[in-house]
C-alpha atoms as a PDB file:
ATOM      1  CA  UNK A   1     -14.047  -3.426  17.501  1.00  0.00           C
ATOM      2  CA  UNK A   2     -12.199  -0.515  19.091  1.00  0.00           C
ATOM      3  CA  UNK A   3     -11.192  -2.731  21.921  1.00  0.00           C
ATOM      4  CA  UNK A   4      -9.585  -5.361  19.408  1.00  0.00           C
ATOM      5  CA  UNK A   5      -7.392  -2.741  17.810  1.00  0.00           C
ATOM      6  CA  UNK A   6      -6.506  -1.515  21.138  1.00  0.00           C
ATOM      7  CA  UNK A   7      -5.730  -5.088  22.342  1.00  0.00           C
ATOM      8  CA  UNK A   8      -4.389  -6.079  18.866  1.00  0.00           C
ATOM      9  CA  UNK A   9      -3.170  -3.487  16.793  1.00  0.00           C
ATOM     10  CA  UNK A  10      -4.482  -1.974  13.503  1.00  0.00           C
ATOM     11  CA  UNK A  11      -5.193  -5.426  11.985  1.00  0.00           C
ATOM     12  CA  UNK A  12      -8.941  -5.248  13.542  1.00  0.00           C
ATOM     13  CA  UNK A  13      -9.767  -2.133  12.154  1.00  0.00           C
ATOM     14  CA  UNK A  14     -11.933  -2.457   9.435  1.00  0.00           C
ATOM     15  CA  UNK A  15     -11.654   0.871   8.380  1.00  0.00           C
ATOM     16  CA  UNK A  16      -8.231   0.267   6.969  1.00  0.00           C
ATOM     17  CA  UNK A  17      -6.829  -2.350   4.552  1.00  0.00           C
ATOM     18  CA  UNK A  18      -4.912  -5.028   6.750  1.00  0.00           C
ATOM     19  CA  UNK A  19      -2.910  -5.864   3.555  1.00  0.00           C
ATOM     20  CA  UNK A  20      -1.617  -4.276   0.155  1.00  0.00           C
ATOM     21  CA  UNK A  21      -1.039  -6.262  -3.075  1.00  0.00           C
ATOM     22  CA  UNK A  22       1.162  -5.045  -5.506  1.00  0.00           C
ATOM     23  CA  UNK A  23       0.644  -6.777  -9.155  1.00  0.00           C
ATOM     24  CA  UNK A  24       3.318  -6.266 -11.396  1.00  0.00           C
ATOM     25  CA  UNK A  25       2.814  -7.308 -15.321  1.00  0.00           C
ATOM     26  CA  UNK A  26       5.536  -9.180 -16.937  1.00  0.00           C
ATOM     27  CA  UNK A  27       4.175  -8.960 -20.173  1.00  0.00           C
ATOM     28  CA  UNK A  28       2.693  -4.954 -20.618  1.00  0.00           C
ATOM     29  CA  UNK A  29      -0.944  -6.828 -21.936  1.00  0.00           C
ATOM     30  CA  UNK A  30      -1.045 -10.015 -20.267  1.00  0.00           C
ATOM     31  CA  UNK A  31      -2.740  -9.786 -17.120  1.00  0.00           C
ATOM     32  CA  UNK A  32      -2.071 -14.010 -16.687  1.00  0.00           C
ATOM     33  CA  UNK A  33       1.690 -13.393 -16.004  1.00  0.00           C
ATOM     34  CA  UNK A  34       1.975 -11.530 -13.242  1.00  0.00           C
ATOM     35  CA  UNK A  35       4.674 -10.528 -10.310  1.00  0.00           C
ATOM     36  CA  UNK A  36       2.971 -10.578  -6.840  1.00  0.00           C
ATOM     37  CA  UNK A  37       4.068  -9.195  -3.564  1.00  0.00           C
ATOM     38  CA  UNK A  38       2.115  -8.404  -0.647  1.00  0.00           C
ATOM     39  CA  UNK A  39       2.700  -6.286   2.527  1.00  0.00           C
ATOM     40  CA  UNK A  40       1.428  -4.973   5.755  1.00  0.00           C
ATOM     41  CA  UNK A  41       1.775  -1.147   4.747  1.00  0.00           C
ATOM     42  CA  UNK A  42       1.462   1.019   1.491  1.00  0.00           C
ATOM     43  CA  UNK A  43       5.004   2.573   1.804  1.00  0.00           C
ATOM     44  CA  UNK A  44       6.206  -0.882   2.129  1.00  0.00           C
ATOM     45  CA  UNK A  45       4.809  -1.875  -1.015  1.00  0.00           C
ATOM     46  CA  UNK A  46       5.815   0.588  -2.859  1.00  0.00           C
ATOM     47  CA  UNK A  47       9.251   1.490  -1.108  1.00  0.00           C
ATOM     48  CA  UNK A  48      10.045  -2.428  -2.387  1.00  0.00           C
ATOM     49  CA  UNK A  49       9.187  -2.183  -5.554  1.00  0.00           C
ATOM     50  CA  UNK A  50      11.024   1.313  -6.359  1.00  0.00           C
ATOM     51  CA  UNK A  51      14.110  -0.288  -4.908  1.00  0.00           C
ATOM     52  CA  UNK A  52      13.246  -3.265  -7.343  1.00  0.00           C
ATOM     53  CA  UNK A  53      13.533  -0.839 -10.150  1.00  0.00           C
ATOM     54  CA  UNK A  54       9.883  -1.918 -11.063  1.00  0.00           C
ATOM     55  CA  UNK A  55       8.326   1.026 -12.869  1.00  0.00           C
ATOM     56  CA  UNK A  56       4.951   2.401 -10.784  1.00  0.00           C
ATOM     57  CA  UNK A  57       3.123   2.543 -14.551  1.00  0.00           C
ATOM     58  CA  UNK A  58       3.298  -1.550 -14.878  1.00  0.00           C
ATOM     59  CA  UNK A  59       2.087  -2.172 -11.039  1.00  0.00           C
ATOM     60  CA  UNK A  60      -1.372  -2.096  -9.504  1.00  0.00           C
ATOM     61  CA  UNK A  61      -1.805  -1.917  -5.738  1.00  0.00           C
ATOM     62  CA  UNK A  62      -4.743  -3.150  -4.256  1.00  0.00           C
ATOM     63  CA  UNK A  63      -6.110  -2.427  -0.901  1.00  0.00           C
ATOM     64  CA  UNK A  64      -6.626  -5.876   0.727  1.00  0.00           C
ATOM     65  CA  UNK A  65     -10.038  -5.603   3.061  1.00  0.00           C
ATOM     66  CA  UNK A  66     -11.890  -8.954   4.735  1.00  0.00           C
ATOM     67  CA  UNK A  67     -13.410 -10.254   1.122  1.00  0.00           C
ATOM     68  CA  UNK A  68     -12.930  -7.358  -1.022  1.00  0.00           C
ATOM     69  CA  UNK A  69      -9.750  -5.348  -2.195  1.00  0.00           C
ATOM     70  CA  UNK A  70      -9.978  -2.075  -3.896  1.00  0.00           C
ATOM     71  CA  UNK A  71      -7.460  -0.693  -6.898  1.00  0.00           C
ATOM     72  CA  UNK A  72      -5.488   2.342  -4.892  1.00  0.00           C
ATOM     73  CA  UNK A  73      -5.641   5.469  -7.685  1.00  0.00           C
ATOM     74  CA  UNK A  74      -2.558   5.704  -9.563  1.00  0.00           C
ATOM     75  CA  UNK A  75      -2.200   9.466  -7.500  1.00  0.00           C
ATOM     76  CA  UNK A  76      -1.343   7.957  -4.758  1.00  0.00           C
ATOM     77  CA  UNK A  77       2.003   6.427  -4.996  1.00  0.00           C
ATOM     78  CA  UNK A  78       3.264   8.289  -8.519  1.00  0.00           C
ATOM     79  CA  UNK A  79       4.252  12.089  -8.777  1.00  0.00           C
ATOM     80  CA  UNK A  80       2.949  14.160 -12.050  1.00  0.00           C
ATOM     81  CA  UNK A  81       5.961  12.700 -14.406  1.00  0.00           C
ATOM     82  CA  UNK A  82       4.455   9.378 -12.945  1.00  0.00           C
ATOM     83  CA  UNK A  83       7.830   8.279 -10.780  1.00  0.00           C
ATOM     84  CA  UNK A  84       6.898   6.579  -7.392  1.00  0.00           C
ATOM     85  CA  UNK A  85       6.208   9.379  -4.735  1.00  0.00           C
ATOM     86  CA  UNK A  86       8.768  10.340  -1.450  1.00  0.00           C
ATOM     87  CA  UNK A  87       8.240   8.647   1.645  1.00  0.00           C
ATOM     88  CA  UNK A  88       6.302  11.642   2.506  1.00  0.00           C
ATOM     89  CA  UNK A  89       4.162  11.457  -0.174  1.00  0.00           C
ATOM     90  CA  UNK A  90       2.938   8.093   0.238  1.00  0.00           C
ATOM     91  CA  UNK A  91       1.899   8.786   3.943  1.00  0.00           C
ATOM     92  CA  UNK A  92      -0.483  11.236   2.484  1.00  0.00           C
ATOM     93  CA  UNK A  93      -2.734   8.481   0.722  1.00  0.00           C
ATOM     94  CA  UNK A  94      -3.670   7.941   4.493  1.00  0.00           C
ATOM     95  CA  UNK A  95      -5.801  10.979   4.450  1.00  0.00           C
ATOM     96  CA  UNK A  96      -8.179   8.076   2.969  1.00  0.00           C
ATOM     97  CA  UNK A  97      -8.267   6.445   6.361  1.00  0.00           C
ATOM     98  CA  UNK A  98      -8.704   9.436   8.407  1.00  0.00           C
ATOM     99  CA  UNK A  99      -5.129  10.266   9.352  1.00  0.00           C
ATOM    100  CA  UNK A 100      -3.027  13.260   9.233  1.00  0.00           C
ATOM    101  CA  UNK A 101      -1.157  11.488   6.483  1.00  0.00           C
ATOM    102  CA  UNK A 102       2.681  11.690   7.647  1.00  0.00           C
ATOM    103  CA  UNK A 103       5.051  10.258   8.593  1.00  0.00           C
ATOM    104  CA  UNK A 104       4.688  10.695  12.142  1.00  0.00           C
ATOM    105  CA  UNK A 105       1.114  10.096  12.466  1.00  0.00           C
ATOM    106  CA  UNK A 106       0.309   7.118  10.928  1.00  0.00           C
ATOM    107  CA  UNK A 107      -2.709   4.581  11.390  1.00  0.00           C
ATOM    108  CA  UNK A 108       0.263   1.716  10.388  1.00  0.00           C
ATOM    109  CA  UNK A 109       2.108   2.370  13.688  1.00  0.00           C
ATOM    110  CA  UNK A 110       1.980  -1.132  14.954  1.00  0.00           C
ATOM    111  CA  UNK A 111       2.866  -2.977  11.522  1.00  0.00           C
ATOM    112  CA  UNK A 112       6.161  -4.065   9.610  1.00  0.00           C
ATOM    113  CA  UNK A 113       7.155  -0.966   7.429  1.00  0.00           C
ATOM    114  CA  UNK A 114       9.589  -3.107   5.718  1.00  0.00           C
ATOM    115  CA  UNK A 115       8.733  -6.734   4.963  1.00  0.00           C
ATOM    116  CA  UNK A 116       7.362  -7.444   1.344  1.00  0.00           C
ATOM    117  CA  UNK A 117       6.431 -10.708   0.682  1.00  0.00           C
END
């Protein structure tokens, strides 16, 4: 598989999501009417959604893996008042995947920082 990634980019490592979905409730207790958006990194996600105005405590983001996706912890992308973390503190949630977690180092390299779908 390490070939793939090589050839490919970080889409054929299985070891990291190669999506993130961001579910926003419209009504605080309805989980039928929802906001979706989807993108190829974390920060993009929630970069989006902050300049959205979309308050982190009525979003989940879900890793997106082959068949499965997994609820990221709140911890990751909110701050102790919960407001949406710094750039620099939402590279850190890629300590999960085995990175440094900044900035500069990150397993997302090859993927669109910026495009929310």
């Amino acid at each position: 598989m390490k070939l793939l990634e090589r050839l490919f980019g970080s889409r054929y490592n299985r070891d990291i999501p190669y999506t993130y979905h961001a579910c926003y409730r419209i009504f605080e207790d309805s989980e039928e009417l929802t906001r979706d958006w989807f993108g190829d990194t974390f920060c993009s996600v929630c970069n989006h959604l902050r300049s959205r105005g979309i308050r982190p405590e009525s979003v989940t983001i879900y890793e997106c893996y082959a068949g499965s996706r997994v609820e990221m912890p709140a911890e990751s992308y909110t701050d102790g008042s919960g407001e949406w973390l710094p750039q620099e503190g939402l590279c850190r949630a890629h300590i999960r995947y085995g990175s440094e977690g900044s900035y500069g180092n990150c397993s997302f390299d090859d993927r669109d920082r910026h495009k929310v779908i």
